[in-house]
Protein backbone atom coordinates (compact mmCIF):
# COMPACT_ATOMS: atom_id res chain seq x y z
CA UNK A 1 129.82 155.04 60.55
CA UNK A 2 131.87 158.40 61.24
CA UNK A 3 135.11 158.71 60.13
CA UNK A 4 137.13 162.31 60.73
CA UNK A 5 139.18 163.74 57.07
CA UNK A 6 142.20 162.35 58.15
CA UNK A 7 141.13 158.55 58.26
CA UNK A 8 138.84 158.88 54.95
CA UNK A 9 141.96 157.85 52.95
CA UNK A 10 142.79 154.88 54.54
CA UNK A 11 139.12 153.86 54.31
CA UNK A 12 138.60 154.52 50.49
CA UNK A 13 141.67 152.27 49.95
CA UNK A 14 139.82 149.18 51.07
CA UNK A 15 136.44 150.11 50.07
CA UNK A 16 133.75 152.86 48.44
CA UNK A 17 130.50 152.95 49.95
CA UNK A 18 127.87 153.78 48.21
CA UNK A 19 126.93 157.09 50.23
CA UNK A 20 128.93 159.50 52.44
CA UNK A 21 128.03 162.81 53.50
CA UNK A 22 130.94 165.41 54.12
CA UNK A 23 130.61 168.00 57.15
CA UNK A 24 132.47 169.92 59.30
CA UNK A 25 133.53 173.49 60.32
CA UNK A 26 137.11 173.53 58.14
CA UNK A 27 136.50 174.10 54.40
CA UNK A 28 139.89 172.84 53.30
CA UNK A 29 139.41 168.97 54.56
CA UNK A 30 135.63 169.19 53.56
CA UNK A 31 136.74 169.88 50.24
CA UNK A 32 140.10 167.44 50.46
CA UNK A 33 137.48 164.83 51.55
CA UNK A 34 135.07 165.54 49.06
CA UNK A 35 138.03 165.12 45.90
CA UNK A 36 139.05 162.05 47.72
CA UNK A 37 135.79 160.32 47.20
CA UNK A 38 135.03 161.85 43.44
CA UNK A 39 138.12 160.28 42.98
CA UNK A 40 137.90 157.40 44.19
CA UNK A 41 134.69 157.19 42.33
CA UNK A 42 136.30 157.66 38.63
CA UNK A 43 138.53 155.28 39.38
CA UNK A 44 136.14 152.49 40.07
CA UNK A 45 133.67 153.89 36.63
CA UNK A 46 131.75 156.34 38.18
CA UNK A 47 131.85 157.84 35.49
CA UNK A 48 128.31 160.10 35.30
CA UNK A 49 128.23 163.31 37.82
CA UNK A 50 125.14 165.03 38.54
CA UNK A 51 125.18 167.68 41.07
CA UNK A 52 122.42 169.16 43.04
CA UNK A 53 122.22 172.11 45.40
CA UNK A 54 119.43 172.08 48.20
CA UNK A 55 118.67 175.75 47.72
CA UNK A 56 115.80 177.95 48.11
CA UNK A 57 113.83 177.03 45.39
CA UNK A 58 114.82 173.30 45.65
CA UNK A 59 112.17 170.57 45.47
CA UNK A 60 113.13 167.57 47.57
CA UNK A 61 111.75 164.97 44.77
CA UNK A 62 114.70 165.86 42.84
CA UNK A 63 116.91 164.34 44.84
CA UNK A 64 115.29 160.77 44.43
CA UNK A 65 114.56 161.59 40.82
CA UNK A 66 118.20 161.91 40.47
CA UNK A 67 118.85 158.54 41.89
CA UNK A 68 116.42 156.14 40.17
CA UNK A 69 117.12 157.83 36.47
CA UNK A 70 120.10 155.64 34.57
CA UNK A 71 122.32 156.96 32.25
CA UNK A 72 122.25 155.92 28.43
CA UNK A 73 125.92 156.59 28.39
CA UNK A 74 127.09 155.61 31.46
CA UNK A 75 126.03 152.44 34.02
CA UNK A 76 127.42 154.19 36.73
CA UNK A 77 126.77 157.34 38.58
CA UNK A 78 128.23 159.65 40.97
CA UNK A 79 125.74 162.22 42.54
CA UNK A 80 126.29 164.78 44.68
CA UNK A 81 124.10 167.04 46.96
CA UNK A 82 124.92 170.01 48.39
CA UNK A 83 123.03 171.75 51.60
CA UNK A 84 124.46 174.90 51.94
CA UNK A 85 122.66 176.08 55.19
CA UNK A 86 122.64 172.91 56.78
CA UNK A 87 119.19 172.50 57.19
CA UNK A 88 116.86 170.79 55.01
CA UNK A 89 113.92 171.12 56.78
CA UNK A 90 111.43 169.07 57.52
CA UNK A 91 110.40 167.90 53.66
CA UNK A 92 114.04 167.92 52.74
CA UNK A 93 115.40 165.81 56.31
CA UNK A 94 111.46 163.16 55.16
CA UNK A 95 113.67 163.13 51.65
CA UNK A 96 116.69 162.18 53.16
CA UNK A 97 115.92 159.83 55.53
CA UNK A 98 113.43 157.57 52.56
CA UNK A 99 116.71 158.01 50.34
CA UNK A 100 118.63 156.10 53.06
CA UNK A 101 115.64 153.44 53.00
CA UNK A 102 116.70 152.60 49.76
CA UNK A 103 119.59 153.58 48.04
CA UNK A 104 120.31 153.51 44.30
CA UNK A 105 122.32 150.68 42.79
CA UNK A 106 125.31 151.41 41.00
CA UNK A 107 125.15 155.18 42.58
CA UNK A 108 127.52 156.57 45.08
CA UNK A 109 126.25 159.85 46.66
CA UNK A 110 128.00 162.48 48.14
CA UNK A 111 126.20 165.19 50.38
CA UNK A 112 128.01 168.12 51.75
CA UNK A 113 126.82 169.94 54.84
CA UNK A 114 129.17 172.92 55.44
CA UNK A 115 128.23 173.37 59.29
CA UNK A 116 126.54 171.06 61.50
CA UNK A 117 126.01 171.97 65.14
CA UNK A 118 125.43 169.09 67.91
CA UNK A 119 121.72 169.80 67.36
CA UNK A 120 121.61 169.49 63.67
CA UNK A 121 123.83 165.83 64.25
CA UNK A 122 121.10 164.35 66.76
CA UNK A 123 118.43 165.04 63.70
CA UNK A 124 116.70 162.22 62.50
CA UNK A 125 118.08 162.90 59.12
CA UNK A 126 121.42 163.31 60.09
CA UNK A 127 121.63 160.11 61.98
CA UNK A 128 120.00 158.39 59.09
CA UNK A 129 122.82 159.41 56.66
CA UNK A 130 125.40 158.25 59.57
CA UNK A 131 124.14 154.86 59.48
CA UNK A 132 123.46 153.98 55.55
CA UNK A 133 126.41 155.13 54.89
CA UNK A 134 130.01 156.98 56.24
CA UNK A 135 129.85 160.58 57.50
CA UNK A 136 133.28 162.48 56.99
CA UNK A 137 133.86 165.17 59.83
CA UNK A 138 136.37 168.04 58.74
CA UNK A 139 137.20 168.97 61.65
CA UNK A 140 139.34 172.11 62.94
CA UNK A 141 143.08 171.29 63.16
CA UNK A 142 144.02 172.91 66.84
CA UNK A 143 146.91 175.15 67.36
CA UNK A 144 148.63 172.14 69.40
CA UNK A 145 148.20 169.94 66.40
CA UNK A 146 149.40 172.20 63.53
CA UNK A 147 153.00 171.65 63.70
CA UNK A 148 151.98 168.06 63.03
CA UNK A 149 149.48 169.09 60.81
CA UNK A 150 152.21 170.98 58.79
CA UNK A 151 155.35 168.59 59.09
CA UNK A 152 152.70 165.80 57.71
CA UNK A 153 151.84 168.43 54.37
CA UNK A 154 155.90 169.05 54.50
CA UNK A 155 156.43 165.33 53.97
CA UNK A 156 154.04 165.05 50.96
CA UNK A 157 156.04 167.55 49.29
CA UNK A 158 159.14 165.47 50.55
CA UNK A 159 160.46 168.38 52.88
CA UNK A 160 161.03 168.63 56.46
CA UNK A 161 161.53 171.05 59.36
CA UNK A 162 162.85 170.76 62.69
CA UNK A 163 160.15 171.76 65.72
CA UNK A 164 161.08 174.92 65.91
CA UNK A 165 160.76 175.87 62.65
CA UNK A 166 157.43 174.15 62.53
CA UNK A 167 156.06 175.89 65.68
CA UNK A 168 157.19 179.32 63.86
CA UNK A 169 154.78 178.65 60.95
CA UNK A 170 152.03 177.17 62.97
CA UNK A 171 152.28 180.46 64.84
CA UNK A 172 151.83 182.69 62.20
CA UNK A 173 149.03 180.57 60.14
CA UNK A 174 146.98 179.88 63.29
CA UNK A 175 143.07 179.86 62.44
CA UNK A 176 143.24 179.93 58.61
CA UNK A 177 143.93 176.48 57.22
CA UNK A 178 143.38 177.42 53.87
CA UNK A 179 146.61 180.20 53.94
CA UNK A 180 148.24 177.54 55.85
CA UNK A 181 147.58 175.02 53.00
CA UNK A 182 149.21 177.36 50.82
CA UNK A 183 152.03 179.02 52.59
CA UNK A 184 153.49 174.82 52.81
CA UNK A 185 152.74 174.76 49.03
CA UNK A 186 154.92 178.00 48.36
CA UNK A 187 157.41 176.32 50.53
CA UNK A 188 157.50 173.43 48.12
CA UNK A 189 157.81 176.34 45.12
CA UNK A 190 160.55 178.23 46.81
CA UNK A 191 163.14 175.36 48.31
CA UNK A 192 164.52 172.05 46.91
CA UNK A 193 163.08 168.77 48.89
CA UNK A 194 165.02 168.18 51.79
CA UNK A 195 165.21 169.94 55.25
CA UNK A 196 164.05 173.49 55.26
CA UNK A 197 166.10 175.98 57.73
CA UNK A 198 164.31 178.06 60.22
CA UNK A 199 165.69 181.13 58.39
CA UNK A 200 164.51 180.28 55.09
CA UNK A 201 160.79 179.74 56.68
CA UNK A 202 161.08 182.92 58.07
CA UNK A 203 161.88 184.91 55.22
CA UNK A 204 159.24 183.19 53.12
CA UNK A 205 156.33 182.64 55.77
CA UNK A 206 153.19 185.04 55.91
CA UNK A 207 152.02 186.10 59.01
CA UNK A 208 148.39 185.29 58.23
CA UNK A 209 147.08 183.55 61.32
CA UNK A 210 143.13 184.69 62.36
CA UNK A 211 142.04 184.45 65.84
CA UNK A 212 138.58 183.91 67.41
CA UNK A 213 137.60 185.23 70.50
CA UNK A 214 135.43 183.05 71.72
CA UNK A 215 138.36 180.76 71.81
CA UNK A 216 140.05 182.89 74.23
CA UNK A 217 138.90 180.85 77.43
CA UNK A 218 140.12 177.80 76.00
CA UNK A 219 143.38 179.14 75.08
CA UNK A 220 143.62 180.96 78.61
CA UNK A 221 143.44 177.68 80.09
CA UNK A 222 146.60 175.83 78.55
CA UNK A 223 148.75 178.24 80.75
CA UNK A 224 151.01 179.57 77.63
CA UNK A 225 151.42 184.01 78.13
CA UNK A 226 152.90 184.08 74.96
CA UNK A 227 150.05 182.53 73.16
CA UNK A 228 147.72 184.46 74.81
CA UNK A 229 149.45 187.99 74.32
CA UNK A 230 150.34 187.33 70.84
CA UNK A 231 146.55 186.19 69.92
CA UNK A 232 145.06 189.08 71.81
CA UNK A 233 147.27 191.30 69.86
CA UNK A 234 146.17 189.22 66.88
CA UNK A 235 142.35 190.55 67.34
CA UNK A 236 143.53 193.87 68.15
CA UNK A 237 145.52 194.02 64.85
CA UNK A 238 142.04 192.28 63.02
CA UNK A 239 140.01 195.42 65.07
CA UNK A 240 137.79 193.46 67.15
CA UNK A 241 135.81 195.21 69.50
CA UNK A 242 137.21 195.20 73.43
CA UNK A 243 133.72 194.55 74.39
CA UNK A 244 133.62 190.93 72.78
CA UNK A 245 137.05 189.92 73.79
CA UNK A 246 135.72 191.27 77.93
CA UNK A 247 132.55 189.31 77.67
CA UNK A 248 134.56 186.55 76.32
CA UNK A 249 137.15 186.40 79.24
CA UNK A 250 134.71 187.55 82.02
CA UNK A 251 132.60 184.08 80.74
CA UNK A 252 135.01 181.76 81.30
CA UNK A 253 136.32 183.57 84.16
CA UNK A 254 132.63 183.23 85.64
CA UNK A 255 133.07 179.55 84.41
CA UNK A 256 135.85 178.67 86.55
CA UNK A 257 134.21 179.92 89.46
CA UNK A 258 130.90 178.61 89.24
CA UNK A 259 132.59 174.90 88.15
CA UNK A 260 134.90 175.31 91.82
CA UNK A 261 132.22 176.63 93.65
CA UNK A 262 129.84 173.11 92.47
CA UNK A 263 133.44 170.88 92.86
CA UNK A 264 133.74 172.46 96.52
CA UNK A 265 129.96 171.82 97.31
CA UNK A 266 130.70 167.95 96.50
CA UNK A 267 129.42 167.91 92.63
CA UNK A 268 131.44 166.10 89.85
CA UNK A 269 133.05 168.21 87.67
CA UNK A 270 131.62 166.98 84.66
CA UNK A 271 128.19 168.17 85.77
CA UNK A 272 129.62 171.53 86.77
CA UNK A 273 131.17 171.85 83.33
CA UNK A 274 127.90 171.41 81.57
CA UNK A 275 125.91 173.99 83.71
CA UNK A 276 128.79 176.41 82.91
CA UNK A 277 128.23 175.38 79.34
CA UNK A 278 131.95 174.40 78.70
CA UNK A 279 131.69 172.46 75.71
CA UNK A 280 133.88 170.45 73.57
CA UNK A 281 136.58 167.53 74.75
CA UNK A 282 139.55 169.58 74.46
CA UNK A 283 137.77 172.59 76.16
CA UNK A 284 136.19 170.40 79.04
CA UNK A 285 139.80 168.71 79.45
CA UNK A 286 141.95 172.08 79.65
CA UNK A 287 139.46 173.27 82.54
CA UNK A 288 139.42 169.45 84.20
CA UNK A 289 143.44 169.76 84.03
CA UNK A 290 143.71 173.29 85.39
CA UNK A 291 140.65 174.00 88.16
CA UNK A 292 143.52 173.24 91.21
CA UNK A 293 145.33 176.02 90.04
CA UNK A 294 142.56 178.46 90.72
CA UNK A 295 140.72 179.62 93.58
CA UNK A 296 137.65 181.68 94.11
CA UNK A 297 139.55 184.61 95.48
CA UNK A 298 141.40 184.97 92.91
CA UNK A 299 138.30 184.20 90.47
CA UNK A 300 136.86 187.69 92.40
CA UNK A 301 139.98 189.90 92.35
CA UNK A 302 139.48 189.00 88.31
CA UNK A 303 135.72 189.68 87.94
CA UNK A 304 136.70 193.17 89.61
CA UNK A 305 139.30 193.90 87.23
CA UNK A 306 136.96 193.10 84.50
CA UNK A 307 134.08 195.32 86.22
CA UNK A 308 137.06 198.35 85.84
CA UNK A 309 137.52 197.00 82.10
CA UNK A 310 134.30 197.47 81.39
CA UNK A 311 133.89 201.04 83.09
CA UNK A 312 137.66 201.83 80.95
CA UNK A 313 135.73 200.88 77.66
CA UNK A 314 132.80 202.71 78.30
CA UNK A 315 135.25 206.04 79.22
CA UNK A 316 134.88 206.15 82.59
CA UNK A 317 138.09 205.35 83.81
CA UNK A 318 140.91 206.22 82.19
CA UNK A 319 143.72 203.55 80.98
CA UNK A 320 144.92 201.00 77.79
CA UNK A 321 142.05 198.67 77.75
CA UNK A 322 144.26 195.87 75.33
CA UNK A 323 146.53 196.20 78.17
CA UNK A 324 144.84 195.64 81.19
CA UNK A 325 142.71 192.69 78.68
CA UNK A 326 146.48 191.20 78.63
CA UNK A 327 146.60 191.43 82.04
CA UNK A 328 143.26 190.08 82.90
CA UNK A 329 143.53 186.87 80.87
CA UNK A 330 147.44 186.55 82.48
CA UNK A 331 145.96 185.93 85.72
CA UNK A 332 144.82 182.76 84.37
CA UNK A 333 147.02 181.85 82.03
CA UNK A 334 150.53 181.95 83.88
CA UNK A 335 151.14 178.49 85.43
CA UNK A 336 151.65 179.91 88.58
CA UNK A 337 148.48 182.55 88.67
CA UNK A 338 148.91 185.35 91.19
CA UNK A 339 147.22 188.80 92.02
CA UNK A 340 148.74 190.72 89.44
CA UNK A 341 149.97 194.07 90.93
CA UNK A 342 148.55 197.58 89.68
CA UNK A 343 152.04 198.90 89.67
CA UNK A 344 153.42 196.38 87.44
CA UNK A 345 154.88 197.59 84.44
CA UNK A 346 152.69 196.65 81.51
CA UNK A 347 153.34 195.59 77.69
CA UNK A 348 151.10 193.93 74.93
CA UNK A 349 153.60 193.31 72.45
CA UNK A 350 155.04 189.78 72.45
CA UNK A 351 158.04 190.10 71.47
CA UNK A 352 157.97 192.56 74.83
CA UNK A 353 157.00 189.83 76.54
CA UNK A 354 159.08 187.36 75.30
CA UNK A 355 162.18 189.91 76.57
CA UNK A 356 160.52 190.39 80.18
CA UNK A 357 158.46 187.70 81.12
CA UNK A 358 158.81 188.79 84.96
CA UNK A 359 157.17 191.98 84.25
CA UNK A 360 153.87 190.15 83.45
């Protein structure tokens, strides 16, 4: 059974299995899941807690050593594994899958698996743990689910904020969940419970959001400009390199026109998406939702712009690459995408955009 962080507590109040294992790309709810189920654990006499960590030198026989030994002091046992690279192997995924043949009585194990790609959860030894027991996904929490994500950690602390306000601190925590975590908590430190005023959050809110750029196409393709601008000037600020955010772009910008190209020719989208290696629901939605709003023309006019990018990065041409990267991933991320003009007067600042949005 699979179960993402956020239903985990609603399942340990009705029952405890006897073996989870927590995994996921977001540290915070890996580690929110992980002291939900120790918890849960003391509460019904776990009371013993032996951990093991699947290391270099780590000999797989420990692990069912660990589970058939018994306590003189306690009758139950909580023990945990750990598998910081994420891949046992091929003795350690053997070990794992004859532990699921027969788990320990009166044991409740808990492995962690910081980072599991789509290959490493179609292993044998994955898919073992999945069915004897519950696997926890800690998933990312999207920038269109933060302010949710945050008015929901508000509440707990028994504050509020109206959507503004929330949309304000989901834009400047963005990407780092953990600073997010405790930006709400110094909320709770700094303020009575009760509603908290957009002012107040502003005054008291770090800007400590951290962008990824190979997120760029996805974000490109939900058709906000101020998102984009402020998250390219987020990497710029962070000093990544113009040549990863261009390749980024110029992929998804091939993307789009190898997916119309197929969807023209009479293929189904979903098969298109998959050759151009668009992964992910949310990422495979975005592009499902926006392909009528591009064509292949303009799909060229913005592989040549990228072309003069790259000639601009390499000092050939002369220009402000951040800028014309603004106005690259604008062509595809204004709901109404046009040829944007070489004249046009430029700006990479948001708050510059926010003042002129016709100039962009």
């Amino acid at each position: 059974m699979r179960l993402s962080s956020e239903q985990l507590a609603g399942h340990l109040k009705r029952e405890l299995q006897p073996l989870y294992t927590v995994f996921g790309t977001e540290p915070l709810l890996a580690l929110e899941a992980s002291d939900r189920i120790r918890a849960k654990a003391r509460a019904e006499a776990y009371t013993e807690r032996e951990v093991l960590t699947a290391d270099s030198g780590f000999k797989w026989n420990q692990l069912a050593m660990a589970g058939s030994s018994q306590s003189l002091f306690a009758s139950r046992k909580l023990l945990e594994l750990r598998i910081p690279t994420g891949k046992p192997g091929k003795e350690g995924g053997e070990a794992l899958q004859n532990y699921c043949q027969s788990l320990p009585p009166d044991t409740v194990t808990l492995i962690y698996v910081p980072d599991l790609d789509w290959r490493g959860q179609k292993a044998a030894w994955f898919e073992a743990l999945e069915r004897a027991g519950v696997a926890v996904e800690a998933k990312p929490v999207l920038r269109r689910a933060l302010p949710q994500w945050i008015a929901g950690r508000l509440g707990l602390q028994q504050q509020e904020a109206d959507t503004e306000t929330l949309d304000f601190i989901a834009d400047r925590v963005e990407g780092n969940l953990l600073a997010a975590y405790q930006e709400v908590q110094k909320l709770a430190l700094l303020f009575p419970q009760g509603t908290i005023t957009f002012d107040q959050v502003r005054e008291a809110v770090l800007d400590v959001a951290r962008y990824d750029a190979f997120n760029l196409g996805e974000i490109m393709l939900e058709g906000d400009p101020q998102r984009v601008a402020r998250v390219l000037d987020g990497l710029q600020g962070e000093g990544t390199a113009a040549p990863l955010v261009l390749w980024s772009l110029s992929e998804e910008i091939r993307a789009i026109g190898k997916i119309i190209t197929g969807v023209n020719g009479g293929k189904p989208a979903s098969m298109m998406m998959r050759e151009a290696r668009i992964w992910g629901p949310s990422h495979q939605n975005a592009m499902q939702n926006n392909l009528r709003r591009f064509t292949l023309g303009q799909v060229t006019e913005a592989l040549r712009h990228a072309a003069v990018i790259d000639r601009m990065v390499k000092g050939l041409v002369r220009g402000d690459v951040w800028d014309e990267l603004l106005q690259l991933a604008l062509r595809f991320a204004r709901n109404n995408p046009g040829t944007v003009k070489a004249q046009a007067p430029r700006r990479t600042s948001t708050a510059a955009f926010a003042a002129h949005p016709a100039l962009f």
